[in-house]
C-alpha atoms as a PDB file:
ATOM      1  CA  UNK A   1     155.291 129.957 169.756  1.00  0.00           C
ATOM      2  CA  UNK A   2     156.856 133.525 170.065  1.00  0.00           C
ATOM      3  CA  UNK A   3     157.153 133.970 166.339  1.00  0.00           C
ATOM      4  CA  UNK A   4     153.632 132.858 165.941  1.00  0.00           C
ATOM      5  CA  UNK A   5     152.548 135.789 168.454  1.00  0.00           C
ATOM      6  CA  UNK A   6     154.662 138.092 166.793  1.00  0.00           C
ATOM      7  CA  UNK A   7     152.507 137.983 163.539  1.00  0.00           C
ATOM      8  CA  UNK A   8     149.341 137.613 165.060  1.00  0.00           C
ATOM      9  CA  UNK A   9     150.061 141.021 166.838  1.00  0.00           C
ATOM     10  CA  UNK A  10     151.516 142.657 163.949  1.00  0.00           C
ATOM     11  CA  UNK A  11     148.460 142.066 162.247  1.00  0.00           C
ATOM     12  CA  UNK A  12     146.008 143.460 164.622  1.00  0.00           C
ATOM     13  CA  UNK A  13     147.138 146.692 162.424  1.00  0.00           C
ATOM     14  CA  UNK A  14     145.941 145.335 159.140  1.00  0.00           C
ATOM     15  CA  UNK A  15     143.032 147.060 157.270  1.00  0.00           C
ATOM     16  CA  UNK A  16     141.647 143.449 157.270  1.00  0.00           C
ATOM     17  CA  UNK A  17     141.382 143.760 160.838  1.00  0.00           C
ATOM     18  CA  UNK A  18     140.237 146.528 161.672  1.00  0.00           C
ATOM     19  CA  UNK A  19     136.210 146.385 161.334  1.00  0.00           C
ATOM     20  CA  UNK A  20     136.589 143.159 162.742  1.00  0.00           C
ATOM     21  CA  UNK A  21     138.576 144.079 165.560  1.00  0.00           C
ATOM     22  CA  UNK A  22     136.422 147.293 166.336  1.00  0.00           C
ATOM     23  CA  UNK A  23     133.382 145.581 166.230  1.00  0.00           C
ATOM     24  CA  UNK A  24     134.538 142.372 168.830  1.00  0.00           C
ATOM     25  CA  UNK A  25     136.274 145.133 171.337  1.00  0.00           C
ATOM     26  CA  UNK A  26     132.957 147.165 171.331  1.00  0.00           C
ATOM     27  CA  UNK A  27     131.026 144.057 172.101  1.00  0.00           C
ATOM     28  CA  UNK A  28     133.732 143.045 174.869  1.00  0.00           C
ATOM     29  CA  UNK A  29     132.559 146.673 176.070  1.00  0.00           C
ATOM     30  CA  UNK A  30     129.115 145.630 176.181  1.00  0.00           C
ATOM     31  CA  UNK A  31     129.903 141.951 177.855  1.00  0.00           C
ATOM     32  CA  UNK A  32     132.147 143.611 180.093  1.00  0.00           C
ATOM     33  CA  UNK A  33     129.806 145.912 181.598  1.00  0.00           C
ATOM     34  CA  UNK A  34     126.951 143.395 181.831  1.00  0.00           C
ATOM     35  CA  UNK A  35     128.576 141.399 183.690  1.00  0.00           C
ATOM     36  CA  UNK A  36     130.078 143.894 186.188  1.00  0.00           C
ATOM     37  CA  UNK A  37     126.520 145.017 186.189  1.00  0.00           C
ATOM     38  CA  UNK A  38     125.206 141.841 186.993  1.00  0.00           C
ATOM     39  CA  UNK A  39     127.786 141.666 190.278  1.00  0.00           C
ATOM     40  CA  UNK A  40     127.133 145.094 191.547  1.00  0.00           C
ATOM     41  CA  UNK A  41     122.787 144.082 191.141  1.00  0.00           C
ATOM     42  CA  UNK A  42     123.974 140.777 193.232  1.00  0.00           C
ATOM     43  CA  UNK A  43     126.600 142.252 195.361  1.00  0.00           C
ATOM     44  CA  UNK A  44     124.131 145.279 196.611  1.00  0.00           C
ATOM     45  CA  UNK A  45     120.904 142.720 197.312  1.00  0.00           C
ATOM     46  CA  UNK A  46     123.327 140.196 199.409  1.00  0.00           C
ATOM     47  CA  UNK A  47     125.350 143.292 201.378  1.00  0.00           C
ATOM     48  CA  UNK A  48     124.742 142.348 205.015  1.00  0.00           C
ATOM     49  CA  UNK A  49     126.382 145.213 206.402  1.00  0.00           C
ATOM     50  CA  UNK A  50     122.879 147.364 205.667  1.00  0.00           C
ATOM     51  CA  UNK A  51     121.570 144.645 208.376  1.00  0.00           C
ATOM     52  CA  UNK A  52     121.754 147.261 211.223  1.00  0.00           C
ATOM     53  CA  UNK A  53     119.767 145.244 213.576  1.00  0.00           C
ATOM     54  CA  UNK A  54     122.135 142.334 213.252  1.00  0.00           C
ATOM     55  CA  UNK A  55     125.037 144.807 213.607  1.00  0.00           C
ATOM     56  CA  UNK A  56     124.011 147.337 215.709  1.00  0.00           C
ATOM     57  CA  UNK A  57     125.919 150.198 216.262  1.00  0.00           C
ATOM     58  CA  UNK A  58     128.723 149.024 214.061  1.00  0.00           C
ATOM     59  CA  UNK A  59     126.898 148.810 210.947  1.00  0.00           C
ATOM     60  CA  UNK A  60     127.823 152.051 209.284  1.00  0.00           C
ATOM     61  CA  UNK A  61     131.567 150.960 209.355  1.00  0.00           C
ATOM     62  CA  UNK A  62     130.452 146.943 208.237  1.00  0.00           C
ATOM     63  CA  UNK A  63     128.901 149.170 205.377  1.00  0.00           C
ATOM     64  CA  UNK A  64     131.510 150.966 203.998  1.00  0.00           C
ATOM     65  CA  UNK A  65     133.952 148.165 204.805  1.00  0.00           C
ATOM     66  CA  UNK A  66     131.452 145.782 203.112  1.00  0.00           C
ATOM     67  CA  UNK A  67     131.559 148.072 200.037  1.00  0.00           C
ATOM     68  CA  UNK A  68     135.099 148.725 199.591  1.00  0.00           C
ATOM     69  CA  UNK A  69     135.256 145.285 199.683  1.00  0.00           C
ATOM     70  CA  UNK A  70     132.529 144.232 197.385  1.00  0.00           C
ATOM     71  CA  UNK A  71     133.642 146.830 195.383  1.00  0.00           C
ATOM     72  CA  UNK A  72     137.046 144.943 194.434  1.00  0.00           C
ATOM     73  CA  UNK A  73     135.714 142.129 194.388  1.00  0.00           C
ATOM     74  CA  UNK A  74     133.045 142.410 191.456  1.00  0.00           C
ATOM     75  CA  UNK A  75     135.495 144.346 189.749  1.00  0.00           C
ATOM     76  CA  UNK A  76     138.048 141.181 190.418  1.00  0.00           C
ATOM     77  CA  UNK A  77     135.523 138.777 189.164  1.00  0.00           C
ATOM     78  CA  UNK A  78     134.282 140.658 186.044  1.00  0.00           C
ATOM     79  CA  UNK A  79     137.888 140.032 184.853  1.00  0.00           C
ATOM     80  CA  UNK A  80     137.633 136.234 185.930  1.00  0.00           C
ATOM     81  CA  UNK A  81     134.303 136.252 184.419  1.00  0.00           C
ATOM     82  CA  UNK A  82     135.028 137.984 181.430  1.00  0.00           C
ATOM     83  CA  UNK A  83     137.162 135.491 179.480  1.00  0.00           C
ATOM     84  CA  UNK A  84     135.431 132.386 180.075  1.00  0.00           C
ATOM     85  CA  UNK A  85     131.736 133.663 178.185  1.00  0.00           C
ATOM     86  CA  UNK A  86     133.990 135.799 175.043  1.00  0.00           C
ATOM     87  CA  UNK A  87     133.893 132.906 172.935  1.00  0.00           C
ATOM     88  CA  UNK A  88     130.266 133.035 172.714  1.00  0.00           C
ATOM     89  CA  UNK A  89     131.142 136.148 170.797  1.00  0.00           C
ATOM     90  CA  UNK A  90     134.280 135.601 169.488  1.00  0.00           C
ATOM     91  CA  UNK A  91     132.407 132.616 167.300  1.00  0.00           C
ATOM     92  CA  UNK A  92     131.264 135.346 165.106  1.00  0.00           C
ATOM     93  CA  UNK A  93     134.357 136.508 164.023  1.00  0.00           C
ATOM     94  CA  UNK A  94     136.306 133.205 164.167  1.00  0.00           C
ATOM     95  CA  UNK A  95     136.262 133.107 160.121  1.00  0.00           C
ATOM     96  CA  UNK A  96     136.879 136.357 159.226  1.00  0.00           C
ATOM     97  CA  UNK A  97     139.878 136.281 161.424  1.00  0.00           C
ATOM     98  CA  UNK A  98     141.270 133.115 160.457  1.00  0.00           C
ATOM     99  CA  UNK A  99     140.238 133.864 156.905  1.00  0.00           C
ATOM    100  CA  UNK A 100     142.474 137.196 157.123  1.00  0.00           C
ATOM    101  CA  UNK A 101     145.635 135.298 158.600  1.00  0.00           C
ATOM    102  CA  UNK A 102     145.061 132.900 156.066  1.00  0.00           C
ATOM    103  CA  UNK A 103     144.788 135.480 152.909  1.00  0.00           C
ATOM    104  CA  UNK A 104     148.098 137.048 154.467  1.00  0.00           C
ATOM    105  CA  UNK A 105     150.096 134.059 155.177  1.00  0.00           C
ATOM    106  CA  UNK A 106     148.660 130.854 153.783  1.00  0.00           C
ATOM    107  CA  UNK A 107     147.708 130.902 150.434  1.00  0.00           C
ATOM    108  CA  UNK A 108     146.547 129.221 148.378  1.00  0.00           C
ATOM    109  CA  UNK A 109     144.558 127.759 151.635  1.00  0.00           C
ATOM    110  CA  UNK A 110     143.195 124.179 150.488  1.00  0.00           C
ATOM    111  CA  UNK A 111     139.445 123.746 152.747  1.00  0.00           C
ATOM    112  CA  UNK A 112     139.074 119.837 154.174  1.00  0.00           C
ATOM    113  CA  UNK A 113     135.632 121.122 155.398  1.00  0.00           C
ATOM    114  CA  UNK A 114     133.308 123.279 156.220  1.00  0.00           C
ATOM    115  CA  UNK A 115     132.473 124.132 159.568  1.00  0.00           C
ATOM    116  CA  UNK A 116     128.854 124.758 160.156  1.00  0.00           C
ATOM    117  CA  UNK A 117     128.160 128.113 162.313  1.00  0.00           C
ATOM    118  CA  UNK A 118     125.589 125.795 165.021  1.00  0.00           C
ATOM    119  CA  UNK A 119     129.166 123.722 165.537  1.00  0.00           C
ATOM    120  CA  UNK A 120     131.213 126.933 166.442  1.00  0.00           C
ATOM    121  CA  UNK A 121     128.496 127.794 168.633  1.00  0.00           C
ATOM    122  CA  UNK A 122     128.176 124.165 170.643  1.00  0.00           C
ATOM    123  CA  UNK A 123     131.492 124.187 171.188  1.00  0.00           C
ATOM    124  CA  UNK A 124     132.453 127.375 172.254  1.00  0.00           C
ATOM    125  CA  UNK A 125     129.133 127.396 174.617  1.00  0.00           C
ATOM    126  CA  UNK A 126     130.229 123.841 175.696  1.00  0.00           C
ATOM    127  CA  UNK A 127     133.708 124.977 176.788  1.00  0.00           C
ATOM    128  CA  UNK A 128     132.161 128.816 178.479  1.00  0.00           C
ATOM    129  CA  UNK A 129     130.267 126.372 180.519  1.00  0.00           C
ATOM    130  CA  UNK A 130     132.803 124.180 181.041  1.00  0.00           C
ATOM    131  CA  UNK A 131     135.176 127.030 182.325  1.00  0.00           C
ATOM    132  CA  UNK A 132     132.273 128.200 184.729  1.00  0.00           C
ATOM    133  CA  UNK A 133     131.675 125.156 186.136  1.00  0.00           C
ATOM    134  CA  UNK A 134     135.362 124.476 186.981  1.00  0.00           C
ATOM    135  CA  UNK A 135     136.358 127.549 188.188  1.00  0.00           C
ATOM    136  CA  UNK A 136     132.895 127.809 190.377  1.00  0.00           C
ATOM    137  CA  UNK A 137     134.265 124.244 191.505  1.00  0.00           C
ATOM    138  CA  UNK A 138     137.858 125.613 192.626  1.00  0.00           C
ATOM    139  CA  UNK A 139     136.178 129.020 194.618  1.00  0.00           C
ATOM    140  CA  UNK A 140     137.315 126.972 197.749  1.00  0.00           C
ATOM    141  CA  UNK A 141     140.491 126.384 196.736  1.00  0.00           C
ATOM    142  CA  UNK A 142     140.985 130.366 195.570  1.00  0.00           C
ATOM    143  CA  UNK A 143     140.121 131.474 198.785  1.00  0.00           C
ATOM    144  CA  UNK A 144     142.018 129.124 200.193  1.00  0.00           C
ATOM    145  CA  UNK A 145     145.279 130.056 199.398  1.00  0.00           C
ATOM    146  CA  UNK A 146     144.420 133.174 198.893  1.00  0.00           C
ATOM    147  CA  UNK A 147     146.571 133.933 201.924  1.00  0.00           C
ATOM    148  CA  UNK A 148     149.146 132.553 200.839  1.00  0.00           C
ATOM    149  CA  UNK A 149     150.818 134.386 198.295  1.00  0.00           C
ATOM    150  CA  UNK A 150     150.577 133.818 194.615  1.00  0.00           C
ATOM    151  CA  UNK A 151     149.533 129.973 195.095  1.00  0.00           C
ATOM    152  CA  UNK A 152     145.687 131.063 193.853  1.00  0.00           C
ATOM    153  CA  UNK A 153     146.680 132.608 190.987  1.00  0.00           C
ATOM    154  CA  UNK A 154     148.747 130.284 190.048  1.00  0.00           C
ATOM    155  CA  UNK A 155     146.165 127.350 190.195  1.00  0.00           C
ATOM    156  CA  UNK A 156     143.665 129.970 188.367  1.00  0.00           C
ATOM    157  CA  UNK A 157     146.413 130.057 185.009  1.00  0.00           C
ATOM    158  CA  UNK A 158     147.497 126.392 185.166  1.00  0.00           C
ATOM    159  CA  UNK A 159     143.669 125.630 185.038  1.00  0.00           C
ATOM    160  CA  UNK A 160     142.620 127.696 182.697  1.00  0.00           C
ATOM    161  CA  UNK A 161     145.550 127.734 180.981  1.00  0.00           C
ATOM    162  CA  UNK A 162     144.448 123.946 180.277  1.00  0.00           C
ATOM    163  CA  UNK A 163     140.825 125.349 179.002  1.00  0.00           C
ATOM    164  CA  UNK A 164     142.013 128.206 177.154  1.00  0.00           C
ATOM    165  CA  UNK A 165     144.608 126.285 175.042  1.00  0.00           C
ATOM    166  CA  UNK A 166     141.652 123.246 174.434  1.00  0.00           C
ATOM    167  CA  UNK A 167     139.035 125.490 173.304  1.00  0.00           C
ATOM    168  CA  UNK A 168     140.680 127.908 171.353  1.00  0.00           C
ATOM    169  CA  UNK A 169     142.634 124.782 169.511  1.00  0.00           C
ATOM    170  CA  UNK A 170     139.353 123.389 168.695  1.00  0.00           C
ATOM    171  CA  UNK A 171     137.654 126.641 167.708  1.00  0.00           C
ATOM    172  CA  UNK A 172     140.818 127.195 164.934  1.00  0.00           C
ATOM    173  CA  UNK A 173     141.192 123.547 164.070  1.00  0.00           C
ATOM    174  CA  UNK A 174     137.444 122.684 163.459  1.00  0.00           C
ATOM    175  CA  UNK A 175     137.263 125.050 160.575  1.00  0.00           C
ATOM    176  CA  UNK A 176     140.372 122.461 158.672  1.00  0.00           C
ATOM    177  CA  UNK A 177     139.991 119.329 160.211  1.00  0.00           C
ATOM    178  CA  UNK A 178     137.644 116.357 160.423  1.00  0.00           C
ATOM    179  CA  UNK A 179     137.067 115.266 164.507  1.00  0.00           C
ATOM    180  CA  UNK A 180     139.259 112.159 164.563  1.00  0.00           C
ATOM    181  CA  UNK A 181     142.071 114.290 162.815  1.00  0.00           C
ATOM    182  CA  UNK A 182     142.070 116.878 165.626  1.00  0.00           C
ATOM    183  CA  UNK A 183     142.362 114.317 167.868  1.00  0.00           C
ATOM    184  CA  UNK A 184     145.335 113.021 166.808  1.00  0.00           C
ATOM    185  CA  UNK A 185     146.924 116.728 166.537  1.00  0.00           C
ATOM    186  CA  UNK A 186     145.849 117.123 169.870  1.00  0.00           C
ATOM    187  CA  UNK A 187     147.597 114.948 171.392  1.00  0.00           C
ATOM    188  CA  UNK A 188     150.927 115.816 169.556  1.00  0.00           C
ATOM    189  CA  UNK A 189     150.599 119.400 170.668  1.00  0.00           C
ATOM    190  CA  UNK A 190     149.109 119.323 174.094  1.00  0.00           C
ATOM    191  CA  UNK A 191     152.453 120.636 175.448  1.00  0.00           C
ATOM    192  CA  UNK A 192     152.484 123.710 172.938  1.00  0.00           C
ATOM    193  CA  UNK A 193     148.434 124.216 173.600  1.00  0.00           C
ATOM    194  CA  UNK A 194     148.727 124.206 177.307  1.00  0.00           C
ATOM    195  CA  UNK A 195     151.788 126.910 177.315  1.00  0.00           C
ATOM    196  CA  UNK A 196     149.672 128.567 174.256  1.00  0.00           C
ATOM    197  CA  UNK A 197     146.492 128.441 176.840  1.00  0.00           C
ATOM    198  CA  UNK A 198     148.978 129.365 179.588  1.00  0.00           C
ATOM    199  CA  UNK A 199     149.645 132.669 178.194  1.00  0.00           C
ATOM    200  CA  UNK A 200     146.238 133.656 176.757  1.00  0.00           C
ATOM    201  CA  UNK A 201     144.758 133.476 180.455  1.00  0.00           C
ATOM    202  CA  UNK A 202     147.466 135.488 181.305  1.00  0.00           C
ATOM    203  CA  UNK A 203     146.546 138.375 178.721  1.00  0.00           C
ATOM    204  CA  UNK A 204     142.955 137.748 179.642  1.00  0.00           C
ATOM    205  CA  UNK A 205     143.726 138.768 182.920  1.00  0.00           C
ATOM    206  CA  UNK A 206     145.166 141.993 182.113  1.00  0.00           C
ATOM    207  CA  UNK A 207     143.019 145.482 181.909  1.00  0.00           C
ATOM    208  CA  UNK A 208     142.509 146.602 178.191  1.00  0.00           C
ATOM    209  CA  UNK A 209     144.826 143.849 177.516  1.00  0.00           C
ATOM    210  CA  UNK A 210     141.578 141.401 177.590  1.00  0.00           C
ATOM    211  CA  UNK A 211     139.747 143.365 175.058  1.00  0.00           C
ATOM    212  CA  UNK A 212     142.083 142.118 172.384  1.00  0.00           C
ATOM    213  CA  UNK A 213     143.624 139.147 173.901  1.00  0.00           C
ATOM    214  CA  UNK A 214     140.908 136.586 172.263  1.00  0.00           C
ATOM    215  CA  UNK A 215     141.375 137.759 168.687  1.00  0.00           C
ATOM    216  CA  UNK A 216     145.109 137.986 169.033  1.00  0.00           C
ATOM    217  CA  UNK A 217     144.234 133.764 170.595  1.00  0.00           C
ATOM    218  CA  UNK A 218     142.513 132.807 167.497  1.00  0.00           C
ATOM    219  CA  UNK A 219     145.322 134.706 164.900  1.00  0.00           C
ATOM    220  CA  UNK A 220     148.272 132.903 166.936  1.00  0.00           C
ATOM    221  CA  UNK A 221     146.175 129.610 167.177  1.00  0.00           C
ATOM    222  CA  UNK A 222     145.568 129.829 162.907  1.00  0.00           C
ATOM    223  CA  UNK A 223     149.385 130.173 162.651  1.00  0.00           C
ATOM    224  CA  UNK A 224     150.799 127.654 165.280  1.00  0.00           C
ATOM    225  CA  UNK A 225     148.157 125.310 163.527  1.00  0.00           C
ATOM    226  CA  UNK A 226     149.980 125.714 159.461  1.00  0.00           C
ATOM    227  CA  UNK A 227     153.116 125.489 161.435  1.00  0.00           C
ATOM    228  CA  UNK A 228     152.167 121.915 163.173  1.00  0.00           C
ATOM    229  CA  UNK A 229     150.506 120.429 160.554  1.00  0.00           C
ATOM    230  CA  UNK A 230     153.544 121.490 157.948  1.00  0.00           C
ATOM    231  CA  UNK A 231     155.670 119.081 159.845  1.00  0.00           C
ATOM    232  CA  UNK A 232     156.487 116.080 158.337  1.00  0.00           C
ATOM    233  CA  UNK A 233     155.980 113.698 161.377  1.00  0.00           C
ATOM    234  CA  UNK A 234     152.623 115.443 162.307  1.00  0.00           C
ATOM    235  CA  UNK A 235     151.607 115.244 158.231  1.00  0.00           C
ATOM    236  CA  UNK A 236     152.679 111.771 158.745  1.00  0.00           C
ATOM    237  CA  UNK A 237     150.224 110.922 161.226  1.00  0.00           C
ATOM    238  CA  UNK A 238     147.085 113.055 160.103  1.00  0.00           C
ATOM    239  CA  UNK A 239     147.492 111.203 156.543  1.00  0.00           C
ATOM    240  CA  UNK A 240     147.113 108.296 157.802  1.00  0.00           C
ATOM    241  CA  UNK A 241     144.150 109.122 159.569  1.00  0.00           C
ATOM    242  CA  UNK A 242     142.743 110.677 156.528  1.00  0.00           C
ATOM    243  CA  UNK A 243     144.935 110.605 153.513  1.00  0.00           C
ATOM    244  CA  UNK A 244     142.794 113.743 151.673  1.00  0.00           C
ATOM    245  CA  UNK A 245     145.182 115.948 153.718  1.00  0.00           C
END
């Protein structure tokens, strides 16, 4: 897992990288700011503290408090936010980084299929709205243990975590596998995707951090996939699902 890591950052340098790395960051930029956007349009339309004759003569200071507050917390959720609708985007570039980890690393590169672009797309959509809907589900739970200590954060990684290392698995694996293969991978690795997960919500989570945390994902993802499906009790298993492998 750390090894895997290792190269995918080390690569981030590459000249086969760069234009694609450029290019994803500056449309993070653009996602980014949409959707803190989109919470400041909802956060000043639903501030209650302007109420004055609900608040009387304590409305001024309900204002400010209210905006400190709703200040933090857009900017808290655009990083929440943020992670779970990249691979939308990140489709886009899925080949060309995988392709480039591949050239480096794994040639000659033998292709079991080829993924159509409208199956990137379902599943990465499938999986933003997946993420979404769960964490919109666990709000209650965020807030409440949000008093007590790191408890909500930790339920935020563990959970996403679990999302993060699905998708991303499927987004790499798709482009080599047939469906019943990757389900047999799957559940040899769901350890080693969860931590894998685990630690991509983590970097997702960080300022500046996030911008190149997904394309850093799919690179380690590409390489902890060779390195799975190299072993002999894995091959094993997948040849007997399909024996083209």
């Amino acid at each position: 897992m750390i090894s895997a890591f290792t190269l995918a950052f080390k690569q981030l340098s590459d000249t086969s990288f760069q234009k694609t790395l450029w290019l994803a960051i500056f449309l993070y930029l653009c996602l980014f700011g949409l959707i803190f956007l989109a919470l400041t349009y909802f956060s000043l339309n639903v501030n209650m503290g302007s109420n004055s004759f609900l608040f009387g003569s304590i409305s001024w200071l309900l204002n400010k408090l209210g905006n400190y507050l709703s200040g933090i917390i857009v900017f808290a959720s655009s990083i929440i936010l943020f992670p779970l609708l990249v691979p939308i985007i990140l489709v886009f570039f899925l080949d060309n980084i995988a392709a480039s980890v591949e050239e480096k690393h794994y040639k000659p590169v033998r292709v079991l299929r080829k993924q159509p672009l409208i199956e990137t797309m379902v599943v990465s959509i499938k999986f933003s709205l997946l993420s979404i809907f769960v964490n919109i589900v666990a709000c209650p739970f965020y807030i409440l243990f949000f008093f007590l200590g790191p408890i909500n954060i930790i339920i935020f990684y563990i959970l996403n975590g679990y999302l993060f290392g699905r998708e991303y698995f499927e987004l790499v694996t798709y482009r080599r596998l047939d469906p019943n293969m990757i389900n047999v991978l799957k559940q040899s690795k769901k350890g080693q995707i969860f931590i894998f997960g685990f630690i991509i919500t983590f970097l997702t989570t960080l300022p500046i951090i996030n911008f190149i945390a997904p394309i850093l994902g799919v690179a380690t993802m590409v390489h902890l996939f060779y390195g799975w499906v190299s072993q002999s009790k894995i091959k094993n298993k997948l040849e007997k699902t399909s024996p083209t492998i």
